[in-house]
Every structure is written in C-alpha cells, then in structure tokens.
C-alpha atoms as a PDB file:
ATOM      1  CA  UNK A   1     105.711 136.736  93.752  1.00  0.00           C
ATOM      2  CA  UNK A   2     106.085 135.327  97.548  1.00  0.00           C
ATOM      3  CA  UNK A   3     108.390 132.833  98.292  1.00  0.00           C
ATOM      4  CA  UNK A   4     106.074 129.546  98.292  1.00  0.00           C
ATOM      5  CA  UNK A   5     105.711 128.076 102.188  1.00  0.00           C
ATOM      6  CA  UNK A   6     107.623 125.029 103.069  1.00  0.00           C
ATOM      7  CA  UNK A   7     105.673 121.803 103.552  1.00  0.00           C
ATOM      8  CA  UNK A   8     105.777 119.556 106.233  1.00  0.00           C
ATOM      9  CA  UNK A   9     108.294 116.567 105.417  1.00  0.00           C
ATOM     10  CA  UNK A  10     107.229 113.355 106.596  1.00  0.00           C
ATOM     11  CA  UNK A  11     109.164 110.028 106.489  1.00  0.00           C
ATOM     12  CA  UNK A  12     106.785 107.009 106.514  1.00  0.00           C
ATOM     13  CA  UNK A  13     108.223 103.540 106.823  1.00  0.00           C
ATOM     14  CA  UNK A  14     105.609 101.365 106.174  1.00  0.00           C
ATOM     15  CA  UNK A  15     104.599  98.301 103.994  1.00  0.00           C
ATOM     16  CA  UNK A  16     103.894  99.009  99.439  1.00  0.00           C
ATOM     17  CA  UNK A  17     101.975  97.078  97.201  1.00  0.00           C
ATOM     18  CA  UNK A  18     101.843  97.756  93.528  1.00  0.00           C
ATOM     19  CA  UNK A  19      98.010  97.043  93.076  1.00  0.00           C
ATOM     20  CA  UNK A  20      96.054  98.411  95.886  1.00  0.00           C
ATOM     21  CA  UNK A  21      95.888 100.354  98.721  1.00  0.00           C
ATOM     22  CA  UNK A  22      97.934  99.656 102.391  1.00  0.00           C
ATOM     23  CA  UNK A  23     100.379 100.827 103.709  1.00  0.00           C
ATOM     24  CA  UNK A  24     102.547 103.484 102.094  1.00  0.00           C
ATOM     25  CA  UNK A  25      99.380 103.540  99.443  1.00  0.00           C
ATOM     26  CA  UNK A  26      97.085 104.191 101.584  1.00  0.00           C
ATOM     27  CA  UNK A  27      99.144 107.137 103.765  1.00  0.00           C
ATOM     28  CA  UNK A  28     101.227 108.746 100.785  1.00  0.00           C
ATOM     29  CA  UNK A  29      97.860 110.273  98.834  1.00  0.00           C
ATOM     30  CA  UNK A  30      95.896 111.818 101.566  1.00  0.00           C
ATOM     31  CA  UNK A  31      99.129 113.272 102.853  1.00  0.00           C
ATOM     32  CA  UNK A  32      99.565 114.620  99.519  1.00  0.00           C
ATOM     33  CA  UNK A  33      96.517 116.308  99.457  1.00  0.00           C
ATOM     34  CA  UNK A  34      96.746 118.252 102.972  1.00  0.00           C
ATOM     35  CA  UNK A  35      99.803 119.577 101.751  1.00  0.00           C
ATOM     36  CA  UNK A  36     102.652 117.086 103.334  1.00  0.00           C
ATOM     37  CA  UNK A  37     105.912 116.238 101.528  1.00  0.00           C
ATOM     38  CA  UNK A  38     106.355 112.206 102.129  1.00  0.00           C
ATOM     39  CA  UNK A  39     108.979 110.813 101.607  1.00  0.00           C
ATOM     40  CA  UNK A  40     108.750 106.773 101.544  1.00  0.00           C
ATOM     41  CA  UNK A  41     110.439 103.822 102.660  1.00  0.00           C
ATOM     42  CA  UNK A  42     108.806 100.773 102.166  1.00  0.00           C
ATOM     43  CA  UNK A  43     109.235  97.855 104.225  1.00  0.00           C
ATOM     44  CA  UNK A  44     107.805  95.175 102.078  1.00  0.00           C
ATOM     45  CA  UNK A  45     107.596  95.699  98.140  1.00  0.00           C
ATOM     46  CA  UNK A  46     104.455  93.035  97.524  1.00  0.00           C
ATOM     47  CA  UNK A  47     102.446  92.567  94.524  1.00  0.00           C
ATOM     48  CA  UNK A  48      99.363  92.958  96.512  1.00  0.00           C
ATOM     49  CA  UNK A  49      98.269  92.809  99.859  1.00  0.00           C
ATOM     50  CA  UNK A  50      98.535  89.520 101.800  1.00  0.00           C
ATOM     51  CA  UNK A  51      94.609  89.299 102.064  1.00  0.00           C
ATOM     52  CA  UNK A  52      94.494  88.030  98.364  1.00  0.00           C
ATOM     53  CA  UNK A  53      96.092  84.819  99.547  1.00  0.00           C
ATOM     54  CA  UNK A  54      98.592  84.961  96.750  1.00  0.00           C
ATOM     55  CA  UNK A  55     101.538  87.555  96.268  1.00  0.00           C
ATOM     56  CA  UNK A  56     105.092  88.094  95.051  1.00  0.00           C
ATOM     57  CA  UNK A  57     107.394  90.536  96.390  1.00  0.00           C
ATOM     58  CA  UNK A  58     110.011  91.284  98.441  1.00  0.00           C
ATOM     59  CA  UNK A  59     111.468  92.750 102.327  1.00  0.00           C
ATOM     60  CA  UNK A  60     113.405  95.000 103.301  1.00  0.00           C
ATOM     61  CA  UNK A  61     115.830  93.711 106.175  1.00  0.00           C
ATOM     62  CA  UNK A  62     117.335  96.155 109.336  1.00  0.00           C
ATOM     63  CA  UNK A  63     120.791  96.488 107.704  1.00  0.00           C
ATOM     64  CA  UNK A  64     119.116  97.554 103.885  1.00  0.00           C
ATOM     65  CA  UNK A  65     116.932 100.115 106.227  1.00  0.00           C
ATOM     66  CA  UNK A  66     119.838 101.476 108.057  1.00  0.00           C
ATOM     67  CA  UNK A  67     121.683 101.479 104.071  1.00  0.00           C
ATOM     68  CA  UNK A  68     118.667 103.999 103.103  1.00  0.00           C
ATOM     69  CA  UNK A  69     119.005 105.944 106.167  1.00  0.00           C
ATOM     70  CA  UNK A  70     122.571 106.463 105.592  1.00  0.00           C
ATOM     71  CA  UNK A  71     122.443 108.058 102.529  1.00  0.00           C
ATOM     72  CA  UNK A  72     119.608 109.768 103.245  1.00  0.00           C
ATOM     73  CA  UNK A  73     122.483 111.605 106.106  1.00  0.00           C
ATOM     74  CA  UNK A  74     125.611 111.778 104.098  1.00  0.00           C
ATOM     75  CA  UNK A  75     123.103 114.325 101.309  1.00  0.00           C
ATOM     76  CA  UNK A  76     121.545 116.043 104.492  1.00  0.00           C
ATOM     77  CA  UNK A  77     117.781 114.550 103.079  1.00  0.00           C
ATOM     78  CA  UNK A  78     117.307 113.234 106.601  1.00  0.00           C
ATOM     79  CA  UNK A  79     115.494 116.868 108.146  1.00  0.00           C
ATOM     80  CA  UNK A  80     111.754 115.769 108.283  1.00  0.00           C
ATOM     81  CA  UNK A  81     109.073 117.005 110.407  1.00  0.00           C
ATOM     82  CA  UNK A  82     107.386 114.374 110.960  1.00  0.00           C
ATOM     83  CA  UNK A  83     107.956 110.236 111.345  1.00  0.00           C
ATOM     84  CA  UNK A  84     105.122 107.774 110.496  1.00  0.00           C
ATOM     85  CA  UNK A  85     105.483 103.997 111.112  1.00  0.00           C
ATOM     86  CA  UNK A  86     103.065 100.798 110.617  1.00  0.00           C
ATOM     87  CA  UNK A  87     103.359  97.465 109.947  1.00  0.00           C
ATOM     88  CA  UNK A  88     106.589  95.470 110.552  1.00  0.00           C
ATOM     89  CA  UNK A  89     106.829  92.034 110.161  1.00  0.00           C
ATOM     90  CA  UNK A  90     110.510  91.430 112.124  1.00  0.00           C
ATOM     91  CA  UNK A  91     112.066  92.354 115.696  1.00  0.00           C
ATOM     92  CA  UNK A  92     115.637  93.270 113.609  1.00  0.00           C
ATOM     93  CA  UNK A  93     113.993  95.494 111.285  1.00  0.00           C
ATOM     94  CA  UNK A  94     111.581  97.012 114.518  1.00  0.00           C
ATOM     95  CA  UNK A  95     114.912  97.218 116.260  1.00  0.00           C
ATOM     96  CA  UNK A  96     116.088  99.705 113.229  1.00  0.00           C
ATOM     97  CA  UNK A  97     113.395 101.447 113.312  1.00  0.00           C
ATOM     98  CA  UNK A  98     114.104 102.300 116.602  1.00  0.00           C
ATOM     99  CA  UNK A  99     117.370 103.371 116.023  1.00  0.00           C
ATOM    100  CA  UNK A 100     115.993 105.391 113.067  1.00  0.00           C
ATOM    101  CA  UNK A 101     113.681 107.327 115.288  1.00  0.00           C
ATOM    102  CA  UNK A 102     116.787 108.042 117.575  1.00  0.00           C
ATOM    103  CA  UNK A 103     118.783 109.398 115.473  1.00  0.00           C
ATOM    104  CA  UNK A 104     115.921 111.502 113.837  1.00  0.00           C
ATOM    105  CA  UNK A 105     114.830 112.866 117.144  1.00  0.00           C
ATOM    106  CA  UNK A 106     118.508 113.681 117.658  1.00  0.00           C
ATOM    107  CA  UNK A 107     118.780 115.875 114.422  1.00  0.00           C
ATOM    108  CA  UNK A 108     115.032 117.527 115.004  1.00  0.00           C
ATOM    109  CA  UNK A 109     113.974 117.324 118.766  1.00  0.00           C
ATOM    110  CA  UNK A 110     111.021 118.787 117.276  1.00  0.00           C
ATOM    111  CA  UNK A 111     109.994 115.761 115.289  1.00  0.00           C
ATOM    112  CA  UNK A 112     106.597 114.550 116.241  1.00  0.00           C
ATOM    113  CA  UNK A 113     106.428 110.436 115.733  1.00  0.00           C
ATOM    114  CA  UNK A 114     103.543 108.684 115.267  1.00  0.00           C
ATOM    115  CA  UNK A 115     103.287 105.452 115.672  1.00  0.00           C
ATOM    116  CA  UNK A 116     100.506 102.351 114.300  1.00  0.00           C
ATOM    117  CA  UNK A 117     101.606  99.472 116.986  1.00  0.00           C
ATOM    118  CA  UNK A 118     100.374  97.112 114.337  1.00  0.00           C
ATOM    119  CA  UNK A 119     100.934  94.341 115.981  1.00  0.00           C
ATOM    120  CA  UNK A 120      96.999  92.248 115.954  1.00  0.00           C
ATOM    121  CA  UNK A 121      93.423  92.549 116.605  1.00  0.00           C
ATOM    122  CA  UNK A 122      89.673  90.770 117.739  1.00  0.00           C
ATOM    123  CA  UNK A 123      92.269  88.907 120.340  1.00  0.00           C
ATOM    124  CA  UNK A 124      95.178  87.550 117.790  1.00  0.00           C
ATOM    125  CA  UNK A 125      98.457  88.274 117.194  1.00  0.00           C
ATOM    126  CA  UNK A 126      99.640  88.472 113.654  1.00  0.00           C
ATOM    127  CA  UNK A 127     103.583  89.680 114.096  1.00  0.00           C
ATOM    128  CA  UNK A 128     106.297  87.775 116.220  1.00  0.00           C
ATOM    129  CA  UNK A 129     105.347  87.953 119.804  1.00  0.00           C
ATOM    130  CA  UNK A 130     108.823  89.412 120.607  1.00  0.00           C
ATOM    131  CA  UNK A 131     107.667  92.879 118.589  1.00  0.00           C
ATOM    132  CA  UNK A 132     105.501  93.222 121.597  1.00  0.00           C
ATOM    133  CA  UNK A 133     108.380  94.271 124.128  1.00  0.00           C
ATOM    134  CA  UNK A 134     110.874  96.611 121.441  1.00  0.00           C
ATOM    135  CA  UNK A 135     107.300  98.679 121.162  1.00  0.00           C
ATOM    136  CA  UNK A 136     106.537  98.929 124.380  1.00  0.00           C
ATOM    137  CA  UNK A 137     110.109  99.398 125.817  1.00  0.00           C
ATOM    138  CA  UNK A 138     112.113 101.471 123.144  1.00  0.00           C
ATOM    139  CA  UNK A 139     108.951 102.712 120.870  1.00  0.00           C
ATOM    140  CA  UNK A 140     106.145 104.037 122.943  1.00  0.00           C
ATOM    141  CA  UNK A 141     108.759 105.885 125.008  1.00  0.00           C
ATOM    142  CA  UNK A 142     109.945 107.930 121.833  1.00  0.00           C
ATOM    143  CA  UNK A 143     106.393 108.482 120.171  1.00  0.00           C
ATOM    144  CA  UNK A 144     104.076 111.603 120.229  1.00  0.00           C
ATOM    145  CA  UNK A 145     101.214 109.942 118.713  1.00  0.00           C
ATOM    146  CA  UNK A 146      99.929 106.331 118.743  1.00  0.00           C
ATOM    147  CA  UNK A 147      96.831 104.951 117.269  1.00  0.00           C
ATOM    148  CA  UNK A 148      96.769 101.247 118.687  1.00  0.00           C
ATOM    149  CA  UNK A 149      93.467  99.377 118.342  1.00  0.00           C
ATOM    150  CA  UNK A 150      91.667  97.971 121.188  1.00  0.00           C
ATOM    151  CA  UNK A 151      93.573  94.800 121.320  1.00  0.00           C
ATOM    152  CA  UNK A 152      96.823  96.632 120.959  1.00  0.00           C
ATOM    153  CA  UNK A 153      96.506  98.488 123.861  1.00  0.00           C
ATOM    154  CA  UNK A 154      95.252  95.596 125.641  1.00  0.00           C
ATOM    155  CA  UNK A 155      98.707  93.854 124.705  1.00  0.00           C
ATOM    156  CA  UNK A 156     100.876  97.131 125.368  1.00  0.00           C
ATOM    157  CA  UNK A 157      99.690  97.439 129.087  1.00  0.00           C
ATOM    158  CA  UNK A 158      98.454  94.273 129.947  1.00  0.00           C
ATOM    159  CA  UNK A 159      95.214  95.083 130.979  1.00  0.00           C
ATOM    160  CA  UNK A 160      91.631  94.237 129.786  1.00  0.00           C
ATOM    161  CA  UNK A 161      89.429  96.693 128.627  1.00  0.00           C
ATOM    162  CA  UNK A 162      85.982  96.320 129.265  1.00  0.00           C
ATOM    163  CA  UNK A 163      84.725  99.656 130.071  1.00  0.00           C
ATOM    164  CA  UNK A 164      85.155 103.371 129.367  1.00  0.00           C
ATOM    165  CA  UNK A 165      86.814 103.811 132.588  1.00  0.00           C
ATOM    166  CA  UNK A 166      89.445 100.810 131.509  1.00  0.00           C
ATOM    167  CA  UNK A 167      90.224 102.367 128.152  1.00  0.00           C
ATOM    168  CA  UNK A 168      90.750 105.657 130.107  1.00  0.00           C
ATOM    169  CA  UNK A 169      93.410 103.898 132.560  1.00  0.00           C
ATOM    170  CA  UNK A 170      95.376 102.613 129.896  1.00  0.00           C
ATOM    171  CA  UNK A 171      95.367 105.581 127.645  1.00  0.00           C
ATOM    172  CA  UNK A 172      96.758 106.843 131.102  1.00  0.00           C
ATOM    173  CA  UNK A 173      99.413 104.458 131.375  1.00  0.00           C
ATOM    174  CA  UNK A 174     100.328 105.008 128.294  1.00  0.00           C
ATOM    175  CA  UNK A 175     101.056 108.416 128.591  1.00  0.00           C
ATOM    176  CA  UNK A 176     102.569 107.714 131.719  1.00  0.00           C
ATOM    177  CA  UNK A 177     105.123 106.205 129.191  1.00  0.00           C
ATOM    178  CA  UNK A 178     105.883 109.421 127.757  1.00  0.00           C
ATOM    179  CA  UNK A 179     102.955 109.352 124.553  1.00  0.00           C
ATOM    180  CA  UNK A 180     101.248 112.860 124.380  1.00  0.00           C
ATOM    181  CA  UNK A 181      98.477 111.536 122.640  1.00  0.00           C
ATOM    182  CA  UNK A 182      96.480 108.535 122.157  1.00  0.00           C
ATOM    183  CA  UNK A 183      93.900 107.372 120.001  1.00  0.00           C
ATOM    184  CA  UNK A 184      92.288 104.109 120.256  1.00  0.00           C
ATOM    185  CA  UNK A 185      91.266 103.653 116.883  1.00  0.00           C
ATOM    186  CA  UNK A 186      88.422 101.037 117.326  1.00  0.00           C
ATOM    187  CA  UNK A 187      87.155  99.575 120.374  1.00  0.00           C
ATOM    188  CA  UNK A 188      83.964  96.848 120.759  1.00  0.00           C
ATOM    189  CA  UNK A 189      82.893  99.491 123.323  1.00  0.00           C
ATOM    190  CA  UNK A 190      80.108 101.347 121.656  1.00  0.00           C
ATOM    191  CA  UNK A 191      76.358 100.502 120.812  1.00  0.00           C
ATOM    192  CA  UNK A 192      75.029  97.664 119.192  1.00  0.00           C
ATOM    193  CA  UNK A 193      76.211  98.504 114.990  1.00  0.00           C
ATOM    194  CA  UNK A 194      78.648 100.953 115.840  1.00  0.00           C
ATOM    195  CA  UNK A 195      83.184 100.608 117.063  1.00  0.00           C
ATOM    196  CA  UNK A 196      84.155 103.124 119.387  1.00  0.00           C
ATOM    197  CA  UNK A 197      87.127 105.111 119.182  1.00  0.00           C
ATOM    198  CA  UNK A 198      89.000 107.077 122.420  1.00  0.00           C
ATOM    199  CA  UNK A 199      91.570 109.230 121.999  1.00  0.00           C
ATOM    200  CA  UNK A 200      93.474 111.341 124.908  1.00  0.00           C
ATOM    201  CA  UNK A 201      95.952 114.512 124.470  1.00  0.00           C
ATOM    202  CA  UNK A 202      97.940 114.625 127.860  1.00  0.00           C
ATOM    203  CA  UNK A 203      99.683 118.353 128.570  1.00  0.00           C
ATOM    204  CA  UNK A 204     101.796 119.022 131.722  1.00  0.00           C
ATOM    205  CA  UNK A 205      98.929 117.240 133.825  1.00  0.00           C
ATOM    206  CA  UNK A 206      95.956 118.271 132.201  1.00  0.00           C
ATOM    207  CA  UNK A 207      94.581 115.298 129.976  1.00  0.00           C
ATOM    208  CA  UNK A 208      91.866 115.844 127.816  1.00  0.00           C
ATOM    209  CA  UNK A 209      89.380 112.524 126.719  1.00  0.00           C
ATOM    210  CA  UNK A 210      87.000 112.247 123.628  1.00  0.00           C
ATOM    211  CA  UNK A 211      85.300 109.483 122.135  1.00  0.00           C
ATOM    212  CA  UNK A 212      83.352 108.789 118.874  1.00  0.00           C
ATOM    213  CA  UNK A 213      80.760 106.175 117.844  1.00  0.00           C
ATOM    214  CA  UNK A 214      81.390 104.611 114.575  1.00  0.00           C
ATOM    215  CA  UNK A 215      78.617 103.045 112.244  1.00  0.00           C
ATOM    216  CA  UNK A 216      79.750  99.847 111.022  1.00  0.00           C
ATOM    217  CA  UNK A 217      80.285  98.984 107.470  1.00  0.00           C
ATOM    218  CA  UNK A 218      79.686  94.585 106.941  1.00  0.00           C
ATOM    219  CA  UNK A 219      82.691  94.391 104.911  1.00  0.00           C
ATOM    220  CA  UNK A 220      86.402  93.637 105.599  1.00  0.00           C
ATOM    221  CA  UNK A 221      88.438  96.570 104.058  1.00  0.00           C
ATOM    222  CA  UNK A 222      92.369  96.575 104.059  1.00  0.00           C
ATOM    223  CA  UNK A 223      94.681  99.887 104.402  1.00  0.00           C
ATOM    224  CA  UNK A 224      91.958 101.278 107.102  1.00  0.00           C
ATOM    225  CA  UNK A 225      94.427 101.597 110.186  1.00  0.00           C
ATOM    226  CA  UNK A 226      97.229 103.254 107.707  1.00  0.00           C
ATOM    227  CA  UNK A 227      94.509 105.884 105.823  1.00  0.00           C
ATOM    228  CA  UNK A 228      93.611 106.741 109.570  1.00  0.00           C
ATOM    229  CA  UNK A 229      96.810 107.050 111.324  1.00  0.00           C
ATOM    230  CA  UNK A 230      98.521 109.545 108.130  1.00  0.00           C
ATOM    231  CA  UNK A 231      94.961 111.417 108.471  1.00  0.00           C
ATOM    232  CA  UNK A 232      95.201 111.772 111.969  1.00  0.00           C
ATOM    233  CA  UNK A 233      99.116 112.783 111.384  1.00  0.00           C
ATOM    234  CA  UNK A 234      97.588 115.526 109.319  1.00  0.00           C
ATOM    235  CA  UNK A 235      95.361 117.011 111.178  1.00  0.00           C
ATOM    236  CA  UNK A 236      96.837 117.183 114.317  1.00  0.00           C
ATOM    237  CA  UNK A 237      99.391 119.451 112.308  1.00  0.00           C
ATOM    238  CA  UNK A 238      96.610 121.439 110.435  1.00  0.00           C
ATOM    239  CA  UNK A 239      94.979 121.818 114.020  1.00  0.00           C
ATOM    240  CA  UNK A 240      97.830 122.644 115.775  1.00  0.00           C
ATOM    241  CA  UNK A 241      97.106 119.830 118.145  1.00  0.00           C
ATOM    242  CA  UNK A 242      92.958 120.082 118.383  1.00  0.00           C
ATOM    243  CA  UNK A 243      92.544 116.339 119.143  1.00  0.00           C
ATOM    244  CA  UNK A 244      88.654 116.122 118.889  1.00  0.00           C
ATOM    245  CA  UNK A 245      88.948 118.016 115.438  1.00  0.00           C
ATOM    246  CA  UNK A 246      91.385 116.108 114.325  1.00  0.00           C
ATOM    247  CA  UNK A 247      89.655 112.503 114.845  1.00  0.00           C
ATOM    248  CA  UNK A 248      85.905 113.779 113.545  1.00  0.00           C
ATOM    249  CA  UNK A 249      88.230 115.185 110.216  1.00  0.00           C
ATOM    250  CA  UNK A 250      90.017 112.233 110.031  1.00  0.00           C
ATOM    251  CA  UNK A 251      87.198 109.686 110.954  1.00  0.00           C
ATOM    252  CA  UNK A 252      85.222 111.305 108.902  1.00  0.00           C
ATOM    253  CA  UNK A 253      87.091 111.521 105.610  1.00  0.00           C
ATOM    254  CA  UNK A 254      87.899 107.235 106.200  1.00  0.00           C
ATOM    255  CA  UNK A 255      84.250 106.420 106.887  1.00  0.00           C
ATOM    256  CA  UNK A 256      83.410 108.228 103.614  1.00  0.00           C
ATOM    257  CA  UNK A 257      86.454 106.324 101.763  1.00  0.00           C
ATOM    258  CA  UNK A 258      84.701 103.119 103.117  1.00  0.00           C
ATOM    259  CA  UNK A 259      81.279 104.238 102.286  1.00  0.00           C
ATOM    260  CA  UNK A 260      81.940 104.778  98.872  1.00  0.00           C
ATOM    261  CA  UNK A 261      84.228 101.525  98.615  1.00  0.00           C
ATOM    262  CA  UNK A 262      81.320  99.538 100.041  1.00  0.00           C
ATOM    263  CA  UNK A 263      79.022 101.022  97.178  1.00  0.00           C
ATOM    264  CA  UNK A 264      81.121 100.343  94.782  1.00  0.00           C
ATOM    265  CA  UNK A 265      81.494  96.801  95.749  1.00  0.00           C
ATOM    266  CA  UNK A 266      78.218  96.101  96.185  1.00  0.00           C
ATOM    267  CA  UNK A 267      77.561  97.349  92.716  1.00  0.00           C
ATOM    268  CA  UNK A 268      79.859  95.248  90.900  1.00  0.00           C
ATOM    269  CA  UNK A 269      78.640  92.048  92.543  1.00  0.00           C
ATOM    270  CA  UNK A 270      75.359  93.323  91.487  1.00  0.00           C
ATOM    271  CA  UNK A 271      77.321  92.919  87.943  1.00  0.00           C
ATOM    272  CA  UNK A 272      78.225  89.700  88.933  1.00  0.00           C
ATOM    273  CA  UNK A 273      81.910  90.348  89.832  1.00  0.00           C
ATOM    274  CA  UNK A 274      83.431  87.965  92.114  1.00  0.00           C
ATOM    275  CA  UNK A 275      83.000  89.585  95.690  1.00  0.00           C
ATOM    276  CA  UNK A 276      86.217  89.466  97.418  1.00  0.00           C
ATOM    277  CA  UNK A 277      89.852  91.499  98.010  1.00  0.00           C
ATOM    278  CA  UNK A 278      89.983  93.041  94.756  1.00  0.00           C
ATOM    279  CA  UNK A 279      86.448  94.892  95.122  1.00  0.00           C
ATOM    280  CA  UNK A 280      87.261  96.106  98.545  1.00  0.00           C
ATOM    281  CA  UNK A 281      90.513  98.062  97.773  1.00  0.00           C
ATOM    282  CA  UNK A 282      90.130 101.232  98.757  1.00  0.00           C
ATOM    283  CA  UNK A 283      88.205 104.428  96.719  1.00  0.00           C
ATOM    284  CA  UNK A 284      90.548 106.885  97.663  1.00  0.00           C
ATOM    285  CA  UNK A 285      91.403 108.449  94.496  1.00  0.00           C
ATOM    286  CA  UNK A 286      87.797 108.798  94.167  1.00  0.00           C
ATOM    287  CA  UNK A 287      87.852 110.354  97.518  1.00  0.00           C
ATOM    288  CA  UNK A 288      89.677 113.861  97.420  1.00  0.00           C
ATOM    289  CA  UNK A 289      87.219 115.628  98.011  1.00  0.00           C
ATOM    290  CA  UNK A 290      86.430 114.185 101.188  1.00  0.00           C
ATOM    291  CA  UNK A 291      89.899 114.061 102.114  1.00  0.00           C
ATOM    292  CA  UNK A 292      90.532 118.085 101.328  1.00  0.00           C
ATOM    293  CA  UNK A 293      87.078 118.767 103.006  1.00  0.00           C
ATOM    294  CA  UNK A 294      86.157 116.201 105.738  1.00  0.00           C
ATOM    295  CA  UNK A 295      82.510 115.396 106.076  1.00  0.00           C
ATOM    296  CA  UNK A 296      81.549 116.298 109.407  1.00  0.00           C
ATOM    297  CA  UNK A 297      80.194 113.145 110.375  1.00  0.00           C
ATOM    298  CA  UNK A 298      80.756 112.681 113.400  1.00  0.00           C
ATOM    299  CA  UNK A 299      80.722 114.521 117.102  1.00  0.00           C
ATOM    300  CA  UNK A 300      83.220 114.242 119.578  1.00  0.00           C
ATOM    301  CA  UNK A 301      81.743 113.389 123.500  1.00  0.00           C
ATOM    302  CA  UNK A 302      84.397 114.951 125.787  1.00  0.00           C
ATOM    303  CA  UNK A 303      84.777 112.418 128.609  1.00  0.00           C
ATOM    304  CA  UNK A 304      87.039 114.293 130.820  1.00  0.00           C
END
C-alpha cells in the first residue's frame, strides 16, 4: 500500500460560534473537504454570531494567543502551509497576529498568508479605527493573498473607487505593497442586480486582471466573506495559482451555499417560521457537493 500524501496544514485564526456558521465554521468544513488539515484558533468563543443581537461567550486576548502559539513551538506543531486570518476585534490581539505571521514565515518562508482585512463595509467601520494602520503597515506587507471588500480597499489605500480603472489602481498599489494577489470580493461596480468582484495575480511585472458579475441574493447572510476567503485559499493551492479558476470555483460553490440557504429560508417562512438570523445560517453541510465539485457558474472577463 503507498504511503498516503501529506495534506496541506493550515492555521486559521479567526472568530467560533457554537450554533452557526462564521468564522472558523464557516472556513474549517470546506477546507476539510478539498483535502486541507486546519488547525484552529479561535479568536472569540460566542454562542452565536453577533447578528442575533444576543450572545454569550468569550475572547481571546494577544498574550492567551501568543500562550497557544508557544506551545504549539515547544511540540514542533507550528509547520503549516498555509495561514488564514479574519475578523479581529482588538489592535493588541491584531498586533499578535502579526507577530504570529512573523515568526511563521520565519520557520516556512514558503508559507502563503491570506488575509480577510475585515475591518467594514457599504462605507462603515465596524473594528477600532486604529486596526486600519497595523493592516496596512505590518499585515499587507507579509500577505500573499487578500480578499478585502470594496470598502476595505477603499480604506487600505485611501482612494475612491468608482470605476474599473480605480479598482485596478488600487489592486496595483496594493501589490506595490508586496500582496501577490488580490481579490476584491464584492464591489457596487457591476450591473443593475448583480456585485462585482476583481481579483489581480501580480508576477515579476506581469499582472494579470479578472472580474466576475455576481447575481444578487435579497437576503443578509453571515459567514459569506470567511466561506469565500478559505475557498479561495483552496483553490489557489488545487490550481497551483490559476486565479480566474480559482474565483469562478470558489464563487461558484458560495453562490450555491447561498442559493440553497435562501430556499431554505424562504420555505420555512412559508411555514410560518420567524424570518430572521437563525434561517439564514448557512447550508453548508448540505452543500458538499458543491463544494467538492464547483458549479461552474460563472465566467471570468480578463481585463488585462
């Protein structure tokens, strides 16, 4: 019998929640599926997701991170492939993370990090404005991959986007920070219905544009931005870097997610359940499928 491949180890620090799906529950299971060891640190341990209005729970602080970390190194469990971060609510516990990433990068120059900015969106902040500079001065610098929305990038090079040709000059000036790839994941860019997301893959001086329409779906999901950055993650791996295959896969496995979480909200209503968060967590589980074979959906437009 052949020795059995190794996976791909990925470390995600990102926010848990026992009932529902963001976060480390919304990354951790399509991982899974392509084939990815993950292991998890989770930033917050909530009940649920903050969009109930109600929760319980706890956070982890910088020096309980760097406790995990630490004994992660003294066993030699600290050799992953990959790095995956998303929401954090502090500037002390972003400000571990970066060390983190450091000392990771130090021990694998070959990790790839990718990085969800989380940081706001439609034009709000929702984190401490003072997360804004640690990501864009120690953070951007050290990822591979981010997947800022619209806003995001907006905030991370302080320019408006109005136009294709903006969102291409700050995917730019991103990269000028040292990213290799960007992905806008949504953008009020597209046709009338539809988000638009842009993503760029810069090599020596070479840099490569697509974009993608997006239908959308009239309900407010949770766990969206998470699903697609660990999708993305994937497939960039499973590609070996093919950005436009990688975004129609991974767009197209989260618009079916969404899809079938819209039906089967709409269905319980139609039961006479109260509409709301609880109806609109996430189908994944139902998903697999869909997340081992990616509907091709959608069609990437190279721009440049």
């Amino acid at each position: 019998m052949a020795l059995p491949e190794s996976s791909p180890q990925v470390l995600s620090i990102q926010s848990h929640v026992v009932a529902g799906y963001v976060g480390n529950k919304s990354a951790v299971f399509p991982l899974n599926v392509l084939g990815f060891e993950v292991h998890s640190v989770n930033s917050v341990e909530f009940s649920n997701h903050t969009g109930y209005g109600k929760w319980k729970g706890q956070v982890l602080n910088a020096e309980e991170l760097a406790e995990l970390m630490s004994g992660l190194q003294i066993n030699d469990l600290d050799n992953f492939s990959h790095l995956l971060t998303g929401y954090v609510g502090s500037a002390s516990f972003l400000e571990q993370v970066y060390e983190t990433v450091k000392q990771l990068k130090e021990k694998n120059p070959k990790l790839v990090y990718v990085c969800d900015p989380v940081m706001g969106d439609n034009g709000q902040m929702y984190v401490p404005q003072e997360l804004l500079k640690i990501y864009r001065d120690k953070l951007i610098p050290l990822a591979d991959v981010i997947t800022p929305n619209q806003f995001e990038v907006e905030l991370l090079t302080g320019k408006t986007i109005t136009s294709e040709a903006d969102a291409i000059e700050c995917m730019e000036m991103l990269h000028k920070m040292g990213v290799k790839v960007v992905v806008i994941s949504s953008s009020v860019l597209g046709p009338s219905g539809c988000l638009t997301a842009f993503g760029s893959s810069k090599r020596s001086d070479a840099m490569e544009v697509w974009k993608l329409d997006i239908p959308r779906i009239p309900h407010l999901f949770t766990g969206t931005g998470d699903l697609f950055s660990a999708l993305l993650l994937a497939w960039l791996h499973l590609t070996n870097g093919d950005l436009s295959v990688a975004m129609v896969n991974s767009l197209g496995s989260l618009q079916e997610v969404l899809h079938r979480t819209s039906a089967y909200a709409d269905a319980q209503v139609k039961l006479g359940k109260p509409y709301g968060a609880k109806l609109l967590e996430l189908q994944l589980i139902q998903s697999k499928k869909d997340i081992e074979n990616p509907p091709q959906t959608f069609k990437a437009i190279r721009l440049s």
